[in-house]
Protein backbone atom coordinates (compact mmCIF):
# COMPACT_ATOMS: atom_id res chain seq x y z
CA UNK A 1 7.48 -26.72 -24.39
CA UNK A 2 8.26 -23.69 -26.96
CA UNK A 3 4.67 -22.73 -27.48
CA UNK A 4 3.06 -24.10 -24.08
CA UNK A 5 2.45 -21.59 -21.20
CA UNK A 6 1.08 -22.93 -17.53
CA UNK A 7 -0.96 -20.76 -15.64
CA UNK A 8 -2.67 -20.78 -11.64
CA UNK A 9 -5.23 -19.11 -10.30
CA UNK A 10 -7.08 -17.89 -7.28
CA UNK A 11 -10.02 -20.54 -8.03
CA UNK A 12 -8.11 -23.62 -7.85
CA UNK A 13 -6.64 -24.30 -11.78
CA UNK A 14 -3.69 -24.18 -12.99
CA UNK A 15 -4.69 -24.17 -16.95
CA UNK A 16 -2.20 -24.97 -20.08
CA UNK A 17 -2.70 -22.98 -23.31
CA UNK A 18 -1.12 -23.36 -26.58
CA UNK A 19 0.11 -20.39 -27.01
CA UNK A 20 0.69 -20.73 -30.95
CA UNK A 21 -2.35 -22.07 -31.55
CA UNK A 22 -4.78 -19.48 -28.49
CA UNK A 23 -5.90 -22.50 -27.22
CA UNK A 24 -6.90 -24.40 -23.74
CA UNK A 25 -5.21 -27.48 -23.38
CA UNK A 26 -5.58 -29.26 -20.12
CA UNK A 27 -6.96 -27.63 -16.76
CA UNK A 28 -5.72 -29.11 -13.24
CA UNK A 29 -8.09 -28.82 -10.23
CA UNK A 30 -5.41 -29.21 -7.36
CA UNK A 31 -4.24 -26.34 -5.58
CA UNK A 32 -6.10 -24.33 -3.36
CA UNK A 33 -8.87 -21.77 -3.67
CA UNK A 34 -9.21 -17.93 -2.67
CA UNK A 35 -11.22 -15.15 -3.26
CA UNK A 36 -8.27 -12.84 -3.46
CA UNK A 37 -4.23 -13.15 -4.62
CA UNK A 38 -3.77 -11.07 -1.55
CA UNK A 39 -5.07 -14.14 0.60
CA UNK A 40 -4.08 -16.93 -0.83
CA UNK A 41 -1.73 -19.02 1.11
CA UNK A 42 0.82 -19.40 -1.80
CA UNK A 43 2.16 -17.72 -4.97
CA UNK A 44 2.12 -21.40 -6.75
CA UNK A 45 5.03 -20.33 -9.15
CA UNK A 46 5.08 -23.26 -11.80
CA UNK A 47 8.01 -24.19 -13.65
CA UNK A 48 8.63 -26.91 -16.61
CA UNK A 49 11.21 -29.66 -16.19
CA UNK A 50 12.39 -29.80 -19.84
CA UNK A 51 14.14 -32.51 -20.06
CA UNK A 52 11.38 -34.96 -18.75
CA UNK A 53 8.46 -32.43 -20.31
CA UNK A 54 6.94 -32.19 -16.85
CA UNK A 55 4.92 -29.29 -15.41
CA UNK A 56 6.13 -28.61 -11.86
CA UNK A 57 3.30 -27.38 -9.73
CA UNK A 58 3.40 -26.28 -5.77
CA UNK A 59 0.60 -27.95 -4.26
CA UNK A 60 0.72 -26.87 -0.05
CA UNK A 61 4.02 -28.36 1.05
CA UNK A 62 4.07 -30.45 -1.82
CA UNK A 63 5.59 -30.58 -5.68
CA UNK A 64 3.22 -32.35 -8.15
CA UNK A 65 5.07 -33.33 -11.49
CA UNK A 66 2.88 -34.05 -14.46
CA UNK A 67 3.69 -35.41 -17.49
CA UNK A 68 2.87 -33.50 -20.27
CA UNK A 69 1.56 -36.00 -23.11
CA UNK A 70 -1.05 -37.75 -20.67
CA UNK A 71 -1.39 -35.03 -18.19
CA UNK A 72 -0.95 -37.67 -15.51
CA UNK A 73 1.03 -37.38 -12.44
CA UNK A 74 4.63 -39.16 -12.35
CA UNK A 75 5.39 -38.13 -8.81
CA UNK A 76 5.75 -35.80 -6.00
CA UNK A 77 8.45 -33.85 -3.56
CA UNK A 78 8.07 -33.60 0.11
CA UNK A 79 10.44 -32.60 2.56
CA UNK A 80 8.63 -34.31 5.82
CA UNK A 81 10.85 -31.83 8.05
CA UNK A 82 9.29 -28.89 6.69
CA UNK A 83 5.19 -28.21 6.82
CA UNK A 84 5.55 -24.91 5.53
CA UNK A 85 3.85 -24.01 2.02
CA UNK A 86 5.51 -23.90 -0.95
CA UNK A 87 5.74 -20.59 -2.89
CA UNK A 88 7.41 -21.51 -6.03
CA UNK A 89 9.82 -24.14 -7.61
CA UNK A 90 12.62 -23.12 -10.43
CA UNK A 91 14.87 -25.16 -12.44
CA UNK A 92 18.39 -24.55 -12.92
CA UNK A 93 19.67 -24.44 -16.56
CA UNK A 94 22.22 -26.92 -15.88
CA UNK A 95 18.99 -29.23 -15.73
CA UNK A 96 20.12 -30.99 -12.82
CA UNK A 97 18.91 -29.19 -9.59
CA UNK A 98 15.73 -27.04 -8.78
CA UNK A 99 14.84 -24.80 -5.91
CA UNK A 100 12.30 -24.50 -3.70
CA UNK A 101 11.09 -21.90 -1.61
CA UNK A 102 8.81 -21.53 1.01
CA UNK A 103 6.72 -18.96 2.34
CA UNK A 104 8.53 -19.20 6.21
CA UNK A 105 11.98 -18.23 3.94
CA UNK A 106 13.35 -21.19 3.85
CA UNK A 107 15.11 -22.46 0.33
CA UNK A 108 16.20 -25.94 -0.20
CA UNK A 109 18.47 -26.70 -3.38
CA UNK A 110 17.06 -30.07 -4.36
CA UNK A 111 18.72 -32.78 -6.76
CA UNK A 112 16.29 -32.72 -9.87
CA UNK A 113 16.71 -36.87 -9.62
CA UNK A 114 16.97 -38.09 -6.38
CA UNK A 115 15.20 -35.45 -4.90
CA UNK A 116 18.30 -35.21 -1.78
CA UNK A 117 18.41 -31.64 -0.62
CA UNK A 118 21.70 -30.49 -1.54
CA UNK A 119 21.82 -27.21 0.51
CA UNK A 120 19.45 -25.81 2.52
CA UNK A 121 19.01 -21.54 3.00
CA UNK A 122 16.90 -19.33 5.28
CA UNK A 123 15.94 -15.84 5.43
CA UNK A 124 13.26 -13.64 7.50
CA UNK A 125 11.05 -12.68 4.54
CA UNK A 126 9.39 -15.51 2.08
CA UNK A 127 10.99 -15.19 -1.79
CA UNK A 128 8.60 -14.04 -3.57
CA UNK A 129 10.81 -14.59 -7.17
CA UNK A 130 13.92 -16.50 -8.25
CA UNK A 131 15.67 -16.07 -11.75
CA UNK A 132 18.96 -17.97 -12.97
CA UNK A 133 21.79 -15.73 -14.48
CA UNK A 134 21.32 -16.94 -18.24
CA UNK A 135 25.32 -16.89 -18.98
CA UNK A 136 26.61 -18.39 -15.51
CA UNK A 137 24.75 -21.57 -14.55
CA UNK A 138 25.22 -21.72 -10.85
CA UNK A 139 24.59 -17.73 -10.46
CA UNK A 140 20.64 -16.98 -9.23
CA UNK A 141 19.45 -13.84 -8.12
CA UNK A 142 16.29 -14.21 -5.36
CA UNK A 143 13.74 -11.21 -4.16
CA UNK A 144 11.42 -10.42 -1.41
CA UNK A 145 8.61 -7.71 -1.49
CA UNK A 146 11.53 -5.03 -0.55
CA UNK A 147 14.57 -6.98 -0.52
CA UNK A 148 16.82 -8.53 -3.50
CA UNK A 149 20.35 -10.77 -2.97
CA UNK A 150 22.28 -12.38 -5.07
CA UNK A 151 23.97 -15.65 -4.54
CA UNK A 152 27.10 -17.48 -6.92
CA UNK A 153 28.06 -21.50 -6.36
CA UNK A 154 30.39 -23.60 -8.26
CA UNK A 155 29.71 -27.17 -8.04
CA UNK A 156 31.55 -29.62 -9.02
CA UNK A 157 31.60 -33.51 -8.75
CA UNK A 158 34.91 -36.05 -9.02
CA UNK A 159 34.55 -39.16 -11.48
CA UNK A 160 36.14 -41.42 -8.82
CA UNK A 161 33.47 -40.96 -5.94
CA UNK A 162 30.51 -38.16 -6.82
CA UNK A 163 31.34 -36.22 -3.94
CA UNK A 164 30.54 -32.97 -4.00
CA UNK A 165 32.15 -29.71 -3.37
CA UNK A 166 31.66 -25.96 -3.45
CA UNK A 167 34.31 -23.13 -4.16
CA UNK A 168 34.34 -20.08 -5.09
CA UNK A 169 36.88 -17.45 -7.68
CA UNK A 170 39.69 -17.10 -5.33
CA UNK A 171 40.05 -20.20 -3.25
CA UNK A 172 38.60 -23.27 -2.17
CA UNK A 173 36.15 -22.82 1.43
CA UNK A 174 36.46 -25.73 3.78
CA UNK A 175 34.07 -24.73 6.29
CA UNK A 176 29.90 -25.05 4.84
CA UNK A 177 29.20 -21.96 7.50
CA UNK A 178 31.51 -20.03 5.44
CA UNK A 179 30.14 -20.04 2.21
CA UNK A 180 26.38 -19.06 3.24
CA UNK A 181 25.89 -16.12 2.25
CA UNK A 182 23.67 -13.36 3.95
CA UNK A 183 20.54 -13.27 2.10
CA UNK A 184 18.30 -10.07 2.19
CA UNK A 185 20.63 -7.73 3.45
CA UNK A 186 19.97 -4.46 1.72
CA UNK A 187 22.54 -3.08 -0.55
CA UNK A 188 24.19 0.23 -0.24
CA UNK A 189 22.89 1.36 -3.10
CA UNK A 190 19.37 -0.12 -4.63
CA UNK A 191 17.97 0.64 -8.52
CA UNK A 192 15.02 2.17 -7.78
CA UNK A 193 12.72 1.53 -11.11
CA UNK A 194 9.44 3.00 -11.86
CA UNK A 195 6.36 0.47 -11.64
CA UNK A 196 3.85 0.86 -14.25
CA UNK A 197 0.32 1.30 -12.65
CA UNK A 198 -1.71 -1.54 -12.92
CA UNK A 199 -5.30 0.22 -14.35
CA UNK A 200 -8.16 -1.57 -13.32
CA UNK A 201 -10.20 -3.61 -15.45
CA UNK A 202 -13.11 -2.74 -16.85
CA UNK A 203 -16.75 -4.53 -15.40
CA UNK A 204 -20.12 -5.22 -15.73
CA UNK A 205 -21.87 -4.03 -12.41
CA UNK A 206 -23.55 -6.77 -10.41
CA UNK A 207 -21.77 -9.70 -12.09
CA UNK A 208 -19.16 -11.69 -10.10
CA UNK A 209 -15.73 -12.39 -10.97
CA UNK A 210 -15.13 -13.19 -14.24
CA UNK A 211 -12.41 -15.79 -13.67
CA UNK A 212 -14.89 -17.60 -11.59
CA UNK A 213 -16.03 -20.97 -13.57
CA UNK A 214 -19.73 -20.57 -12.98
CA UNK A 215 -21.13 -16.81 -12.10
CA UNK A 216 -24.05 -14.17 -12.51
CA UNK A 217 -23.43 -12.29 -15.60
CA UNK A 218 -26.19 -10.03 -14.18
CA UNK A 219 -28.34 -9.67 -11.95
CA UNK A 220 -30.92 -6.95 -11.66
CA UNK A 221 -34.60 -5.84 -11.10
CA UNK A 222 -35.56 -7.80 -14.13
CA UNK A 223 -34.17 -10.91 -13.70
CA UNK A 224 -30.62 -12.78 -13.52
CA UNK A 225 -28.04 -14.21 -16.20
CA UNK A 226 -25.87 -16.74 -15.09
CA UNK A 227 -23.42 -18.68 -16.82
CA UNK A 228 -21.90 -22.29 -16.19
CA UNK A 229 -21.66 -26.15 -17.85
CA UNK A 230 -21.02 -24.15 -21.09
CA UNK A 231 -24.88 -22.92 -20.70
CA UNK A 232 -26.34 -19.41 -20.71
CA UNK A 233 -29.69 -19.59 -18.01
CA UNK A 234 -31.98 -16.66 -18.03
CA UNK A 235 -34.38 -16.46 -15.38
CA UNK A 236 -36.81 -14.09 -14.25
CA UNK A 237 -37.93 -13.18 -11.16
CA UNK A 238 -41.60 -12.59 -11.90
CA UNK A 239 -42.01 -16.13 -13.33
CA UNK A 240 -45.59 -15.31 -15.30
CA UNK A 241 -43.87 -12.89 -17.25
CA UNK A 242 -41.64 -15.02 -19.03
CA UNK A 243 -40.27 -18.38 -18.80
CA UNK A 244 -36.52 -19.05 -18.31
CA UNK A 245 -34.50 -19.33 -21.28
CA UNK A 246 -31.27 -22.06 -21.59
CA UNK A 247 -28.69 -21.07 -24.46
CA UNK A 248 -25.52 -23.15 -25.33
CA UNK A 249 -22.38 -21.23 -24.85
CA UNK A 250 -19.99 -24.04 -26.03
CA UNK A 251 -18.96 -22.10 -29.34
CA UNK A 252 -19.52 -18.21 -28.49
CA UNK A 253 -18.49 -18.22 -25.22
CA UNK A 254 -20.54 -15.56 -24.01
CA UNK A 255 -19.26 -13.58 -20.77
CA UNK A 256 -21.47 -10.20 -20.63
CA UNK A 257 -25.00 -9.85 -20.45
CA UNK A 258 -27.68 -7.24 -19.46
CA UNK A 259 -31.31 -7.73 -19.26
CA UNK A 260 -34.02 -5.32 -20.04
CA UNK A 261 -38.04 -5.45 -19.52
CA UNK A 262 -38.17 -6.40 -23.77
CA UNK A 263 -34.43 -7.33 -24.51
CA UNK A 264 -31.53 -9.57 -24.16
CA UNK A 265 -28.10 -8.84 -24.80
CA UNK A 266 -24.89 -11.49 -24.84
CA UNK A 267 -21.45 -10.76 -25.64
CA UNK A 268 -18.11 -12.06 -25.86
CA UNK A 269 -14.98 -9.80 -24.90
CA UNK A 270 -13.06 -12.95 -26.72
CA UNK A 271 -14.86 -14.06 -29.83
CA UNK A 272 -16.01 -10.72 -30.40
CA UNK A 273 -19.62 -11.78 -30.89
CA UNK A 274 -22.59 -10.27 -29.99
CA UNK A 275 -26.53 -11.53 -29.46
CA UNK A 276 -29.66 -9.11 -29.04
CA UNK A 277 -32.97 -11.00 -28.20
CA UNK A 278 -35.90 -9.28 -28.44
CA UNK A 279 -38.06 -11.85 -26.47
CA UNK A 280 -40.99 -9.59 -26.31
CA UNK A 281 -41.22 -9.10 -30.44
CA UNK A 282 -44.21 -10.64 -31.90
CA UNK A 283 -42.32 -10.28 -35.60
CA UNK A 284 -40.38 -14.37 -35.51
CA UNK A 285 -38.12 -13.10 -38.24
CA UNK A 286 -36.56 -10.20 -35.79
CA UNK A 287 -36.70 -12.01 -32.77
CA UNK A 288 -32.97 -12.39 -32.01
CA UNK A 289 -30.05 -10.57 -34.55
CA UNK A 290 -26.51 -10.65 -34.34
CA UNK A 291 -23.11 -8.94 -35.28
CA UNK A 292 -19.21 -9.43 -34.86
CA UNK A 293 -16.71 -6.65 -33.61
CA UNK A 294 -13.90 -6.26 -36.66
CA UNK A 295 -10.47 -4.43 -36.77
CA UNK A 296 -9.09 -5.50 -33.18
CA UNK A 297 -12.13 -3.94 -31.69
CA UNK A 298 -13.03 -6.16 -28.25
CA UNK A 299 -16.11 -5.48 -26.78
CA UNK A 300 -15.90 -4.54 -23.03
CA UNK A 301 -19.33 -4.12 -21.61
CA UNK A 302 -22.93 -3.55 -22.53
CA UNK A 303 -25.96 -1.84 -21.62
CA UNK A 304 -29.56 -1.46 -22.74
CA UNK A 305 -31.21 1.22 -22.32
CA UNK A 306 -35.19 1.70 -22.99
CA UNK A 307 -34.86 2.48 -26.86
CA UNK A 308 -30.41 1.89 -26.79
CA UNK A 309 -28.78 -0.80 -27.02
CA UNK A 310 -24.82 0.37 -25.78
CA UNK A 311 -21.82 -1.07 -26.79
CA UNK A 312 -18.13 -0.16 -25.16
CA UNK A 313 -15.25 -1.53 -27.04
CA UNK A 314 -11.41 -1.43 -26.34
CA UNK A 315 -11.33 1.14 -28.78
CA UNK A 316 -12.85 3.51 -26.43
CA UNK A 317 -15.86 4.01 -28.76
CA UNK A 318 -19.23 3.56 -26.98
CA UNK A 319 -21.40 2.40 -30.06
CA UNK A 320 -25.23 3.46 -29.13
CA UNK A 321 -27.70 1.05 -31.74
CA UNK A 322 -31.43 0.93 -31.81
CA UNK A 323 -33.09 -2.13 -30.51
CA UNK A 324 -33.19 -3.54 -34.21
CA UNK A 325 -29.28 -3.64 -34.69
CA UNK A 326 -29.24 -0.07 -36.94
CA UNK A 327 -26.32 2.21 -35.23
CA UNK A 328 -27.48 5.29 -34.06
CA UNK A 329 -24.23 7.07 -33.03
CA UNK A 330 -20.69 6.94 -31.34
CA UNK A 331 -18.83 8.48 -28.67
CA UNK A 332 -15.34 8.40 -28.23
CA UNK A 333 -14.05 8.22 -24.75
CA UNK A 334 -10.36 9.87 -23.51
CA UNK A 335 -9.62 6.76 -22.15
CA UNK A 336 -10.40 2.57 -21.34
CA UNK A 337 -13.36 1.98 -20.56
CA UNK A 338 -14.43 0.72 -16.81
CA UNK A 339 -17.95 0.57 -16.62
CA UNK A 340 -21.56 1.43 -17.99
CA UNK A 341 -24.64 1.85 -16.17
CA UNK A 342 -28.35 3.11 -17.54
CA UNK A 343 -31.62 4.38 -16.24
CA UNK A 344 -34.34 5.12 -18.83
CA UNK A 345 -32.32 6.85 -21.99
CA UNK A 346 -29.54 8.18 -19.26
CA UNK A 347 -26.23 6.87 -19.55
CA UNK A 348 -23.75 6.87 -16.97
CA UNK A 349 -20.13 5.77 -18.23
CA UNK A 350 -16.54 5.58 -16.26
CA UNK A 351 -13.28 5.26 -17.72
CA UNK A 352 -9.90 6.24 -17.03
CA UNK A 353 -8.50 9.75 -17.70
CA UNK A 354 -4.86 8.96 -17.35
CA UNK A 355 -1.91 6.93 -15.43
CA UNK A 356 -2.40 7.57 -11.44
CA UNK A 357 0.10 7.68 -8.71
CA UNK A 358 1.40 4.31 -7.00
CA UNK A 359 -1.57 1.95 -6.30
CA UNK A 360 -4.03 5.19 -7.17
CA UNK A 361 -6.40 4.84 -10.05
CA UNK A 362 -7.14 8.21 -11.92
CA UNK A 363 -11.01 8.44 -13.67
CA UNK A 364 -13.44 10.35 -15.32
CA UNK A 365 -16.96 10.11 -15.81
CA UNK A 366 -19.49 11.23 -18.13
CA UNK A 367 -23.31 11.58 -18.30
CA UNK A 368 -25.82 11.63 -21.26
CA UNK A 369 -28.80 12.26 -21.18
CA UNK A 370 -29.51 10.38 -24.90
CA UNK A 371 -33.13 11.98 -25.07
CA UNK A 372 -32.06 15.33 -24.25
CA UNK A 373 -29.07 15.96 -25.76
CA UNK A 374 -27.82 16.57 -22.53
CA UNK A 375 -23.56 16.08 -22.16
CA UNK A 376 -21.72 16.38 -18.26
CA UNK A 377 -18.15 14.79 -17.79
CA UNK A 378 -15.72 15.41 -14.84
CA UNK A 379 -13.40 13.84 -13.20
CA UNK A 380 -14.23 11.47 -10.48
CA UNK A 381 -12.86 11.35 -7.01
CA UNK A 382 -11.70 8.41 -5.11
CA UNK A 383 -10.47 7.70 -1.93
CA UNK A 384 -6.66 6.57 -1.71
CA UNK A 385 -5.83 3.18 -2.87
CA UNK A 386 -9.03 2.11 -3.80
CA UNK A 387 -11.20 0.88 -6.46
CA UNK A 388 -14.26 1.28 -8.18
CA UNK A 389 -16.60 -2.09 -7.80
CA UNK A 390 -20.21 -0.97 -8.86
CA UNK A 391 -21.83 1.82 -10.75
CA UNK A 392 -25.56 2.53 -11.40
CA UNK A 393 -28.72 4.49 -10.91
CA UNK A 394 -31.24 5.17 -8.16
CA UNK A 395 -34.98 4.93 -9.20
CA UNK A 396 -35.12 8.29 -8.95
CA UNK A 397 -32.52 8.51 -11.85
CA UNK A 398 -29.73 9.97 -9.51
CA UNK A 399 -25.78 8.50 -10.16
CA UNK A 400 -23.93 6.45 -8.06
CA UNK A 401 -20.67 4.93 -7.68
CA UNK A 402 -19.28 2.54 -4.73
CA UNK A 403 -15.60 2.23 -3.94
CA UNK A 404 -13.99 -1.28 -2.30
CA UNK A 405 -13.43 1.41 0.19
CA UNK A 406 -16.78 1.81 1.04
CA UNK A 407 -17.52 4.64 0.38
CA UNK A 408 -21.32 5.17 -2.11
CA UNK A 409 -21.13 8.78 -3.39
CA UNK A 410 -23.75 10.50 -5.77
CA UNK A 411 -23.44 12.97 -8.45
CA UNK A 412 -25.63 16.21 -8.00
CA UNK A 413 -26.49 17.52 -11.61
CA UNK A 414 -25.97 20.98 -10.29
CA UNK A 415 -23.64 23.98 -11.86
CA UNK A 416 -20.94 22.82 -10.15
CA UNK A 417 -21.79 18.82 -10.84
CA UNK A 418 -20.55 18.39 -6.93
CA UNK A 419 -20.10 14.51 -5.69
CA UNK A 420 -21.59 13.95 -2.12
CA UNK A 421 -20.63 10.90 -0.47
CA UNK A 422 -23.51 9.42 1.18
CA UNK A 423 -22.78 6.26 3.05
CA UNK A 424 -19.69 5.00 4.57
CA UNK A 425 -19.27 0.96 5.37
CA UNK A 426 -17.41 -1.89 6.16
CA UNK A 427 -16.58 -4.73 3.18
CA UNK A 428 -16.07 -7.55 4.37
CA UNK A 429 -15.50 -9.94 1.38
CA UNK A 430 -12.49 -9.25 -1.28
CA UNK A 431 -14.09 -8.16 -4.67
């Protein structure tokens, strides 16, 4: 499987892409759903059998094998004497014995075949990750959260009878107790490396997840946008002002909306392909226009304002165009882009400023007042370990920002542009 690459994810697929070709090639429905990695009751680490061309997948306490030309499945792994959930399953590159580990710490070394358990290991923290040394077949290396051990077997089996037996470099151990090695034990000495911090993604405030399969795009004063069966629905609350709208999505694969009292916008972050409709135009021949991103440039949110239409890209260009497609003027931001809110011809943008300390992000903000000619940008503060997970204005025109903290602070427009936090809550849900 040189070009194949097996994904899972928190809402219930694990999904096969070509990887030569950037395409979807089967999606499985089996393992179980969460709202959050950091819930979820397993890692479900896949791994490919290739000698068979099976997919491997952790499903509970179980191992599903598929096969990879029908996508059916040839059969399953249970150890009844363990209820425990799975984490992850690896092959060895001798091709003739995989692991699995479960999240109580237990590892079983299972014939690839017959499915006996040749050896079974336990430890007080679940493994987390398991890679085979490359050069010595029977030489693995296993890791926790904070914990790493490494563990060497020689195995070898006699013509005459199959048996089996394990030795090490100097000399041959009789007793099984004797060759279990002491997993987890920290080392005298550890490699400490430096993590690179994971900056957040960038968002389109009051849309859910994106990796969910059907989800609001938006949802505002005006209306909502929701996306699923390969259909765009536009509805809006005040039915007498306009009726609902149903677009195909099967070919542009739209993912970002916004909704406006005379426009529609639709964009694709992967197509690059965007779709203004200006449903309240009485000229047919500019009802709806269109335009693709070139050079590499993604788009990564939208906006409309009253008279703007704005465009963020992963260039860090924010792209302002009038309501008729003509391009008005760009702004280049200092770094990627998080998120875009409007109110009127105010824009309100966050993006990040630079690389942040261990699980901190680090952000900036700036305001325009488009009308105005009116430029403020700052840094924004944040509570430790914490993201951002909605931005926006108040009807009065005032900024806002929410943190999965909890924390809502505003931005006062004053000399010293000061950022009061206002209200203080409880989340309850994982965002």
């Amino acid at each position: 499987m040189k070009f194949v690459h097996g994904t899972s994810s928190c809402d219930g697929f694990v999904r096969v892409f070509n990887i030569d070709k950037q395409t979807l090639i089967k999606q499985l429905n089996v393992i179980t759903k969460s709202n959050d990695i950091e819930t979820a009751s397993s890692l479900v680490k896949l791994d490919w059998d290739k000698t068979d061309q099976i997919l491997s997948i952790p499903v509970k306490n179980t191992i599903h094998f598929y096969e990879t030309d029908k996508w059916t499945r040839k059969k399953t792994y249970e150890n009844d004497s363990i209820d425990q959930v799975i984490n992850l399953i690896s092959y060895s590159p001798c091709r003739t014995l995989f692991i699995v580990a479960y999240v109580n710490g237990q590892l079983s070394i299972v014939n690839r075949l017959t499915f006996d358990i040749c050896m079974n290991y336990s430890s007080k923290d679940a493994v987390c990750s398991l890679s085979w040394n490359p050069t010595q077949q029977y030489k693995f290396s296993c890791s926790t959260m904070a914990e790493e051990s490494e563990v060497e077997k020689m195995r070898t089996i006699s013509g005459d009878d199959e048996s089996e037996s394990i030795s090490n470099d100097d000399e041959e151990i009789k007793e099984e107790k004797e060759i279990i090695p002491k997993w987890f034990e920290r080392a005298s000495t550890m490699i400490n490396e430096r993590k690179l911090i994971e900056l957040q993604e960038s968002f389109q405030s009051t849309s859910t997840s994106k990796y969910l399969e059907s989800r609001y795009l938006i949802w505002n004063n005006i209306g909502t946008i929701t996306c699923y069966n390969e259909q765009i629905q536009i509805s809006f609350h005040d039915v007498s002002y306009h009726h609902s709208i149903t677009i195909d999505n099967k070919t542009d694969k739209y993912n970002i909306a916004d909704l406006s009292l005379s426009s529609i916008v639709l964009a694709s972050s992967d197509t690059g392909k965007f779709l203004c409709i200006l449903y309240q135009s009485w000229d047919s021949n500019m009802r709806q226009w269109t335009l693709n991103t070139e050079n590499n440039e993604k788009i990564e949110t939208i906006n409309l304002c009253e008279d703007f239409i704005v465009i963020g890209t992963s260039q860090r260009l924010i792209r302002l165009m009038s309501l008729s497609g003509i391009q008005q003027r760009i702004i280049r931001l200092q770094g990627p882009i998080i998120s875009i809110s409007s109110y009127q011809n105010q824009l309100w943008i966050i993006h990040h400023s630079t690389q942040g300390l261990s699980k901190e992000q680090s952000m900036s903000y700036v305001y325009i007042d488009i009308e105005n000619d009116n430029y403020l940008t700052g840094s924004l503060p944040l509570t430790p370990k914490t993201k951002l997970i909605w931005i926006g204005f108040s009807d009065s025109g005032k900024c806002y920002y929410l943190e999965k903290s909890g924390y809502l602070s505003m931005l006062r427009r004053t000399n010293g542009n000061e950022f009061e936090p206002l209200l203080i809550f409880l989340i309850l849900l994982h965002i």
